[in-house]
Protein backbone atom coordinates (compact mmCIF):
# COMPACT_ATOMS: atom_id res chain seq x y z
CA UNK A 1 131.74 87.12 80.79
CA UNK A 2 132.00 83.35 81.13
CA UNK A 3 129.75 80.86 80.54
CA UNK A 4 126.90 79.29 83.61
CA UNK A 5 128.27 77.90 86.94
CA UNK A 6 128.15 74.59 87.23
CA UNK A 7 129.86 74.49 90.50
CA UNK A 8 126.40 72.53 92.48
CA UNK A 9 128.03 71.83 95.86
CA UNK A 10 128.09 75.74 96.53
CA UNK A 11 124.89 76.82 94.73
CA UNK A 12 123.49 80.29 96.34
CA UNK A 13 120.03 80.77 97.82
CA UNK A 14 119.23 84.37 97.03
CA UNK A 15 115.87 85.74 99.37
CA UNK A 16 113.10 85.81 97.61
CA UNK A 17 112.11 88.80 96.77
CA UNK A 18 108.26 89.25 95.69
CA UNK A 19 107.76 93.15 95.75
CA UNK A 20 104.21 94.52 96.74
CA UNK A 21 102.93 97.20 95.23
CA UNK A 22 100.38 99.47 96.31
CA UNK A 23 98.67 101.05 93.76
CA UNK A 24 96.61 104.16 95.16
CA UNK A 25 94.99 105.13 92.31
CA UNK A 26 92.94 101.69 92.13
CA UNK A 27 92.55 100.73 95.74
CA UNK A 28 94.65 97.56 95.16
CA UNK A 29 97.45 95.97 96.58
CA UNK A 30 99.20 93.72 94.52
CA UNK A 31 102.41 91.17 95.18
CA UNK A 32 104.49 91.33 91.56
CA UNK A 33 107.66 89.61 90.47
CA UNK A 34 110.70 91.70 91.48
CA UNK A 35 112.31 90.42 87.76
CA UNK A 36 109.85 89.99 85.60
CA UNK A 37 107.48 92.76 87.16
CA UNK A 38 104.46 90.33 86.46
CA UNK A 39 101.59 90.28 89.08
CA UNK A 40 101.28 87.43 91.05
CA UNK A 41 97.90 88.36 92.66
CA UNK A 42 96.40 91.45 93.84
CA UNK A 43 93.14 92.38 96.37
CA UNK A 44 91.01 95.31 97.25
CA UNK A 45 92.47 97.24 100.07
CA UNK A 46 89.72 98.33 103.15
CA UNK A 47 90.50 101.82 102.63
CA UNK A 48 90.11 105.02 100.47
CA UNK A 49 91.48 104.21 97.34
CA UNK A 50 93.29 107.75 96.81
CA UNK A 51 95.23 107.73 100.04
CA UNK A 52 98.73 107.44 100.03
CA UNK A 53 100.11 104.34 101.25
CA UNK A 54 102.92 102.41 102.44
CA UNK A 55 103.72 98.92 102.80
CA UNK A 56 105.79 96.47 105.45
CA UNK A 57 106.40 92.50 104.30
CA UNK A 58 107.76 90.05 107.66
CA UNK A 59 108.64 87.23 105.76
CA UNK A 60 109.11 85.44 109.34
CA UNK A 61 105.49 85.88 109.97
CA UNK A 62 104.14 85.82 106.40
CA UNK A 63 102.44 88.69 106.78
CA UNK A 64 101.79 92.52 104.86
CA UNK A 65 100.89 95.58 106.48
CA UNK A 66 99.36 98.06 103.98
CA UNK A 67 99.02 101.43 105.92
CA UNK A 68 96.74 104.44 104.60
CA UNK A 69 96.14 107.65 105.64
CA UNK A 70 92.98 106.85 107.33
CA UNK A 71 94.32 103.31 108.74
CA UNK A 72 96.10 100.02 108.19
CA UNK A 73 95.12 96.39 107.41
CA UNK A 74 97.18 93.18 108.05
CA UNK A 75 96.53 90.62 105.15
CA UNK A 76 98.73 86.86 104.72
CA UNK A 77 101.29 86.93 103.00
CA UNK A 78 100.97 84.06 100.74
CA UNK A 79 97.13 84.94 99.30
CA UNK A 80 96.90 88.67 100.78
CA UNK A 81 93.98 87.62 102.01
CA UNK A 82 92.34 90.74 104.71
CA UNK A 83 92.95 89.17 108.32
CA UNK A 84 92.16 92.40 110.34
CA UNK A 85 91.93 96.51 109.87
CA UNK A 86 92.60 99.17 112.21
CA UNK A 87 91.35 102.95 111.71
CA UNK A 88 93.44 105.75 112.32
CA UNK A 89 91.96 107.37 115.96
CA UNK A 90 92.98 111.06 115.23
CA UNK A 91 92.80 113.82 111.63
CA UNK A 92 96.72 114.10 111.03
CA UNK A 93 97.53 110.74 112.52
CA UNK A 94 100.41 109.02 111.00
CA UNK A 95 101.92 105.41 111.56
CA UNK A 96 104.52 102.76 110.54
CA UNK A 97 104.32 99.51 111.79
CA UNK A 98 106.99 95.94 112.00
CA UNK A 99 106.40 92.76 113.05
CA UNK A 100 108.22 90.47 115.64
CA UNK A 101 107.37 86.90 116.34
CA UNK A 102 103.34 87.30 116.90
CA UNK A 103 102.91 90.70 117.35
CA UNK A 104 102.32 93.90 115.49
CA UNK A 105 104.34 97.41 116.89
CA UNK A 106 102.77 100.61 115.76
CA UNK A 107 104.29 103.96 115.94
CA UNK A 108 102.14 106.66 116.00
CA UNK A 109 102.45 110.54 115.59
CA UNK A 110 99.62 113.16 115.58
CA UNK A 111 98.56 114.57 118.85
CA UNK A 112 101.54 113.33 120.46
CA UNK A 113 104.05 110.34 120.15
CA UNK A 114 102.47 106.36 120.97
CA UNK A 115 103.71 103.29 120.46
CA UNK A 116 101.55 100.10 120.14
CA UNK A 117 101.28 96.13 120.60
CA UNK A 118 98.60 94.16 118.78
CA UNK A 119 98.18 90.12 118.22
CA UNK A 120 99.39 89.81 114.62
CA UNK A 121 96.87 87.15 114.29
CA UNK A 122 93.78 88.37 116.25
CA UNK A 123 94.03 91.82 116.23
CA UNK A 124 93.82 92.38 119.87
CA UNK A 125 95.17 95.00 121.21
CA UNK A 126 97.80 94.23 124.05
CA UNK A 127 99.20 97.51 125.29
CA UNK A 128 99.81 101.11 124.08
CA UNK A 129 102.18 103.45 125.60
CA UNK A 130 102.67 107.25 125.24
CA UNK A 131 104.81 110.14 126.31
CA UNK A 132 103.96 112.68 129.21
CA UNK A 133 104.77 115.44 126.71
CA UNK A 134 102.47 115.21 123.63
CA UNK A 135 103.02 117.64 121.24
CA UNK A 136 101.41 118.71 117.67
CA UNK A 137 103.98 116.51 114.96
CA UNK A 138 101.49 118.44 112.62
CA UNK A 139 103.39 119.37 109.14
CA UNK A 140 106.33 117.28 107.87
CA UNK A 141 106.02 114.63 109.86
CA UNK A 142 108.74 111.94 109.70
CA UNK A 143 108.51 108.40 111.19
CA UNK A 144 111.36 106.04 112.19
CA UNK A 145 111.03 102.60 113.45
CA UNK A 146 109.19 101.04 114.93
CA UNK A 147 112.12 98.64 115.63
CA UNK A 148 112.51 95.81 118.21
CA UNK A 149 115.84 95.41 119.55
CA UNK A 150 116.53 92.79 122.82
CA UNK A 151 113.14 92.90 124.20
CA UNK A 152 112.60 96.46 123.68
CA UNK A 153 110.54 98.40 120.51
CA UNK A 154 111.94 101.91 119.64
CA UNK A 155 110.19 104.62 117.61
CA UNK A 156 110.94 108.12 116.55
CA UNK A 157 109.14 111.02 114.92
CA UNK A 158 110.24 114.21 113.72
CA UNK A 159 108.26 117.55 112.26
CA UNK A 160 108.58 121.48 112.19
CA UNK A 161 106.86 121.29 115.31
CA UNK A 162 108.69 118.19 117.36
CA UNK A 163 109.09 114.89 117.57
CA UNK A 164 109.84 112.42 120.04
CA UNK A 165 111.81 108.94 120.36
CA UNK A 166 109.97 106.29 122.73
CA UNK A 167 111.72 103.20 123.83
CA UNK A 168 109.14 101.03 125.37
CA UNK A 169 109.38 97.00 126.84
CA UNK A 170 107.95 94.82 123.75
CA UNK A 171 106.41 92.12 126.60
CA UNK A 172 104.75 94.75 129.17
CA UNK A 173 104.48 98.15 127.23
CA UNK A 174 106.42 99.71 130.02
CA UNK A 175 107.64 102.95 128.77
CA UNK A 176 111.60 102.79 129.86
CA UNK A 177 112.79 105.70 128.23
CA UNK A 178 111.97 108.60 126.17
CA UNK A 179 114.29 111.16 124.02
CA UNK A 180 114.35 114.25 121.28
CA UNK A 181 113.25 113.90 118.16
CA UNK A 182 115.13 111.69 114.36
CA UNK A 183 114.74 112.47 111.57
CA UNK A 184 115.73 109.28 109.68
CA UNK A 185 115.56 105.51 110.16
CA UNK A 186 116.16 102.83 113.27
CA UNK A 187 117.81 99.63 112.78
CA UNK A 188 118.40 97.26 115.68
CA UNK A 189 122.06 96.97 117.02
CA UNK A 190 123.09 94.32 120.22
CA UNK A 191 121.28 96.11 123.12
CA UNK A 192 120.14 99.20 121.42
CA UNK A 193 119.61 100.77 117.97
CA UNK A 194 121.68 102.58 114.96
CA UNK A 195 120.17 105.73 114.25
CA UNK A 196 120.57 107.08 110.40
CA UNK A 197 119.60 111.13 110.17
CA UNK A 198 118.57 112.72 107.09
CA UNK A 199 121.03 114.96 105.95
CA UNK A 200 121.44 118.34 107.80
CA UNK A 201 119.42 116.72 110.72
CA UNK A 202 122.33 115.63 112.79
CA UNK A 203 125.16 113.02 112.81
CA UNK A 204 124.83 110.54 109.76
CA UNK A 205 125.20 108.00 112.45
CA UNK A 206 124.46 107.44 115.95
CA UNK A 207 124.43 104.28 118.11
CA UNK A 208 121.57 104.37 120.53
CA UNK A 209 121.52 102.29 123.77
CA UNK A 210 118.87 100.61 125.16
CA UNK A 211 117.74 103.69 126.94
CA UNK A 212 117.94 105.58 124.19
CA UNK A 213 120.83 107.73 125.17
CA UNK A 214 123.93 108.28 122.47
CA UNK A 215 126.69 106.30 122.90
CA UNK A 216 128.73 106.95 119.93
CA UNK A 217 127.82 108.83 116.48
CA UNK A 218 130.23 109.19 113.01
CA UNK A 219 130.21 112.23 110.70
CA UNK A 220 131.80 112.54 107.36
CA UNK A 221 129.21 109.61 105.72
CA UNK A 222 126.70 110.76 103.10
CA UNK A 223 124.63 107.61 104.15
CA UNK A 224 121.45 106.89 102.69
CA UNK A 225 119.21 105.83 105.68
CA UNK A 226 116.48 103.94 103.58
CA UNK A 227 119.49 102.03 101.90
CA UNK A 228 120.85 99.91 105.03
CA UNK A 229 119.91 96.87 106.86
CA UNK A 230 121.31 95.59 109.92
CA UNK A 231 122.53 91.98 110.52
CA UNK A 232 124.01 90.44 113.91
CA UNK A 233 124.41 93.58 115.46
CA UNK A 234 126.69 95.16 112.26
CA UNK A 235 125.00 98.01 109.94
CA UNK A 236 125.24 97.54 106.19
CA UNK A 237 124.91 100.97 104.76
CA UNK A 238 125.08 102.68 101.31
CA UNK A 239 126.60 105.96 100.90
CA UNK A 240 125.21 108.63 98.07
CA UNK A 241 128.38 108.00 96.30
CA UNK A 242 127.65 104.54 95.99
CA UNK A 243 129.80 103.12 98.74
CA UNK A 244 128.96 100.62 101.10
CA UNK A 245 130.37 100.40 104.76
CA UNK A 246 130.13 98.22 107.78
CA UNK A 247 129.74 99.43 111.50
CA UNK A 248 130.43 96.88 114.02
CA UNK A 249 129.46 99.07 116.93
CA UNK A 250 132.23 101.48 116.35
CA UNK A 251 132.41 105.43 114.64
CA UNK A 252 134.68 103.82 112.10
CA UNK A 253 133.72 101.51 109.74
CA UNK A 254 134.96 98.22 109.92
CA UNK A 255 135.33 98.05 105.85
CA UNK A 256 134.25 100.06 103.24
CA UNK A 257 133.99 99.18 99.45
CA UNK A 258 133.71 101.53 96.65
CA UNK A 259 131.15 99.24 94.51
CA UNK A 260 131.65 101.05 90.88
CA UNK A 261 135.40 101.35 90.85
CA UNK A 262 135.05 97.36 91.80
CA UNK A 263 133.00 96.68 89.17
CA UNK A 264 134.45 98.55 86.22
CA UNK A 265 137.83 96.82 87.45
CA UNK A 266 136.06 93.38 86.38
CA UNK A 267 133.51 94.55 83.58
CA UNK A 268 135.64 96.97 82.03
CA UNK A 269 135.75 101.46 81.79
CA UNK A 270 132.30 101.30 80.01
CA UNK A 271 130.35 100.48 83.28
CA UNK A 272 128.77 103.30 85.40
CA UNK A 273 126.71 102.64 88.54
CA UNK A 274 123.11 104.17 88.13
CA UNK A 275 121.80 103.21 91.45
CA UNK A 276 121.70 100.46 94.49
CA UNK A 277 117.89 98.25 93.52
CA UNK A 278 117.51 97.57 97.25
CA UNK A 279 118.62 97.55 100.86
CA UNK A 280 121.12 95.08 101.37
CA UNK A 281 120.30 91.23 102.26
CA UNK A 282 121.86 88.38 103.10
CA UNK A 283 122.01 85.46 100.78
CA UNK A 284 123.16 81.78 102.17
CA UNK A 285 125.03 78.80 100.08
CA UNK A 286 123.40 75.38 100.61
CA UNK A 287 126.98 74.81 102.46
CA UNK A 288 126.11 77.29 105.17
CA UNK A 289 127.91 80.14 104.47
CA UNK A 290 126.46 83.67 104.77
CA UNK A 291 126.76 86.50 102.88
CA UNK A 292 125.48 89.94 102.08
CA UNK A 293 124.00 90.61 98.64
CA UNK A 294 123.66 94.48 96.97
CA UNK A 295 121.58 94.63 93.53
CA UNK A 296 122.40 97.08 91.63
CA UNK A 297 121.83 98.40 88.49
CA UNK A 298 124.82 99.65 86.14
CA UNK A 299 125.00 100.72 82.35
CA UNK A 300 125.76 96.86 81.49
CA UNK A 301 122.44 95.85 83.06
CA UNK A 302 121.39 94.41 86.63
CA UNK A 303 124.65 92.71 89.11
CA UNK A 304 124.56 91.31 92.19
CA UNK A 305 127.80 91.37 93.87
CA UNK A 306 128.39 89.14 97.15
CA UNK A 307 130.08 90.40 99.90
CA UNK A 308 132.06 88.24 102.83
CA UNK A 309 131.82 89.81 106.18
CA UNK A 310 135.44 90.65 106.33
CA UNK A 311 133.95 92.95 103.29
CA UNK A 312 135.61 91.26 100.47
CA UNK A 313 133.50 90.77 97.00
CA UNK A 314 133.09 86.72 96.67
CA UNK A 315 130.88 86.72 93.35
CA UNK A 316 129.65 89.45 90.92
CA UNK A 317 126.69 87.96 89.22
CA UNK A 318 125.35 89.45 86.36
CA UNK A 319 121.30 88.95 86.78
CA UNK A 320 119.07 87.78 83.59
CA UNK A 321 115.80 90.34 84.81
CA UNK A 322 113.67 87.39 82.92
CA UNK A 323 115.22 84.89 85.15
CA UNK A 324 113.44 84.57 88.37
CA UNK A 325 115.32 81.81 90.19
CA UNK A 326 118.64 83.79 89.73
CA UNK A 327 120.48 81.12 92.24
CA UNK A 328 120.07 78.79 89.48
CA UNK A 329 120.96 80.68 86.65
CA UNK A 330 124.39 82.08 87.77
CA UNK A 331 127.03 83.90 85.76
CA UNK A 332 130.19 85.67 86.75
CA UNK A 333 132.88 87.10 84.81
């Protein structure tokens, strides 16, 4: 391993990453350092302090959702100060939630399958749209999305006893289309969505168009669906065998790299890969230039590894976990 960068004119920008935590047991949601796992501030959540919970960050917005059992809460970003709570309206009622521009889309599955707008600021509620065939999602259920995509918000459910997929207009509320049920996790593709199943479920892969129908799907990946992240209308997905691949709107990857063999050819025989850290993200050089970033965590210790579009590894950095500003602490080997 050699010594720090000091190559300045193409220092990296990594995304900041503060993590928040919800922590059930005390009724607290807390923002802590992704490194150094310190808290940076926490506050009392507005709901039942045993539920379990989930949380969405939209950096764009600077805003958390913190969803609970028995509702969900909408607090800044910067202070997680409470700006506005919503109770759940039906026992069994689940929800996920993501934010575009000013406004809040809810999926929600209990008595049936609904998606809905609110202000992300005020609260208001703007529309709410749900299928002509509700069903009982009670048991198992399984949310994915919501996800806006080209003026349109798609969200599925799935369950032992059905689910649904809802494509709806994000301006009007309109419901445009409606479909069976996923069993996975939406990410917005040009004019439509990429749909990752669960395994056994159906294709690993499918690309959705904006009506929701299938246009394409791939077989043969063990894709993670949680693991993925979608960027200019390409898919960025890890495999359980620690691959990652690149759709550009086709069955066949555009590029696939196999990350440990990469990295043992560089750090040596002794490295194994013990796991991807998070979803993959894109990380920008004060010259402009773009790339994807994968943490991961190895038997030599934390790496990020940068990846060009084309899918060929740039930079393998090797990440000091009490270094928070990692783009200014940079070694490669």
């Amino acid at each position: 391993m050699t010594g720090q960068s000091n190559d300045s004119s193409a220092r990296l920008v990594f995304p900041r990453r503060t993590v928040l935590q919800a922590i059930a047991g005390g009724g607290i949601l807390s923002s802590a350092s992704q490194r150094t796992k310190d808290r940076v501030r926490s506050t009392l959540v507005p709901f039942p302090p045993d539920e379990q919970t989930t949380v969405h960050t939209a950096s764009q917005t600077d805003h958390v959702i913190f969803v609970a059992e028995t509702g969900f809460s909408v607090h800044r970003g910067g202070t997680l100060s409470l700006e506005w709570k919503q109770d759940l309206e039906a026992e069994g009622e689940t929800v996920s939630a993501c934010i575009h521009e000013d406004r809040l889309f809810v999926y929600a599955s209990g008595g049936g399958a609904e998606l809905r707008a609110y202000s992300i600021e005020a609260g208001e509620e703007l529309w709410r749209v749900s299928s002509d065939e509700p069903r009982s999602d009670e048991g198992g259920k399984s949310l994915a999305g919501p996800v806006y995509s080209d003026g349109r918000v798609y969200g599925a459910s799935a369950s032992p006893a059905g689910g649904r997929l809802l494509v709806a207009d994000a301006e009007s509320g309109d419901l445009l289309e409606t479909g069976p049920e996923l069993d996975g996790e939406l990410y917005a593709a040009d004019g439509g969505v990429y749909a990752l199943r669960e395994p056994g479920t159906g294709p690993a892969l499918s690309r959705l168009d904006a009506d929701g129908s299938e246009r394409w799907s791939a077989t043969g990946y063990r894709l993670v669906p949680d693991l993925a992240t979608a960027v200019d209308g390409t898919l960025y997905a890890l495999t359980a065998g620690g691959d990652c691949c690149a759709f550009a709107d086709d069955p066949e990857p555009a590029w696939c790299i196999a990350l440990e063999d990469l990295l043992r050819a560089r750090a040596g025989a002794g490295l194994t890969l013990e796991g991807v850290v998070e979803p993959p993200a894109v990380a920008e050089s004060d010259t402009g230039d773009s790339l994807l970033s994968l943490e991961v965590a190895t038997s030599l210790g934390p790496y990020i590894l940068l990846v060009d579009h084309d899918g060929t590894i740039t930079r393998a950095v090797a990440v000091d976990p009490d270094d928070e500003d990692v783009g200014e602490s940079v070694y490669e080997f």
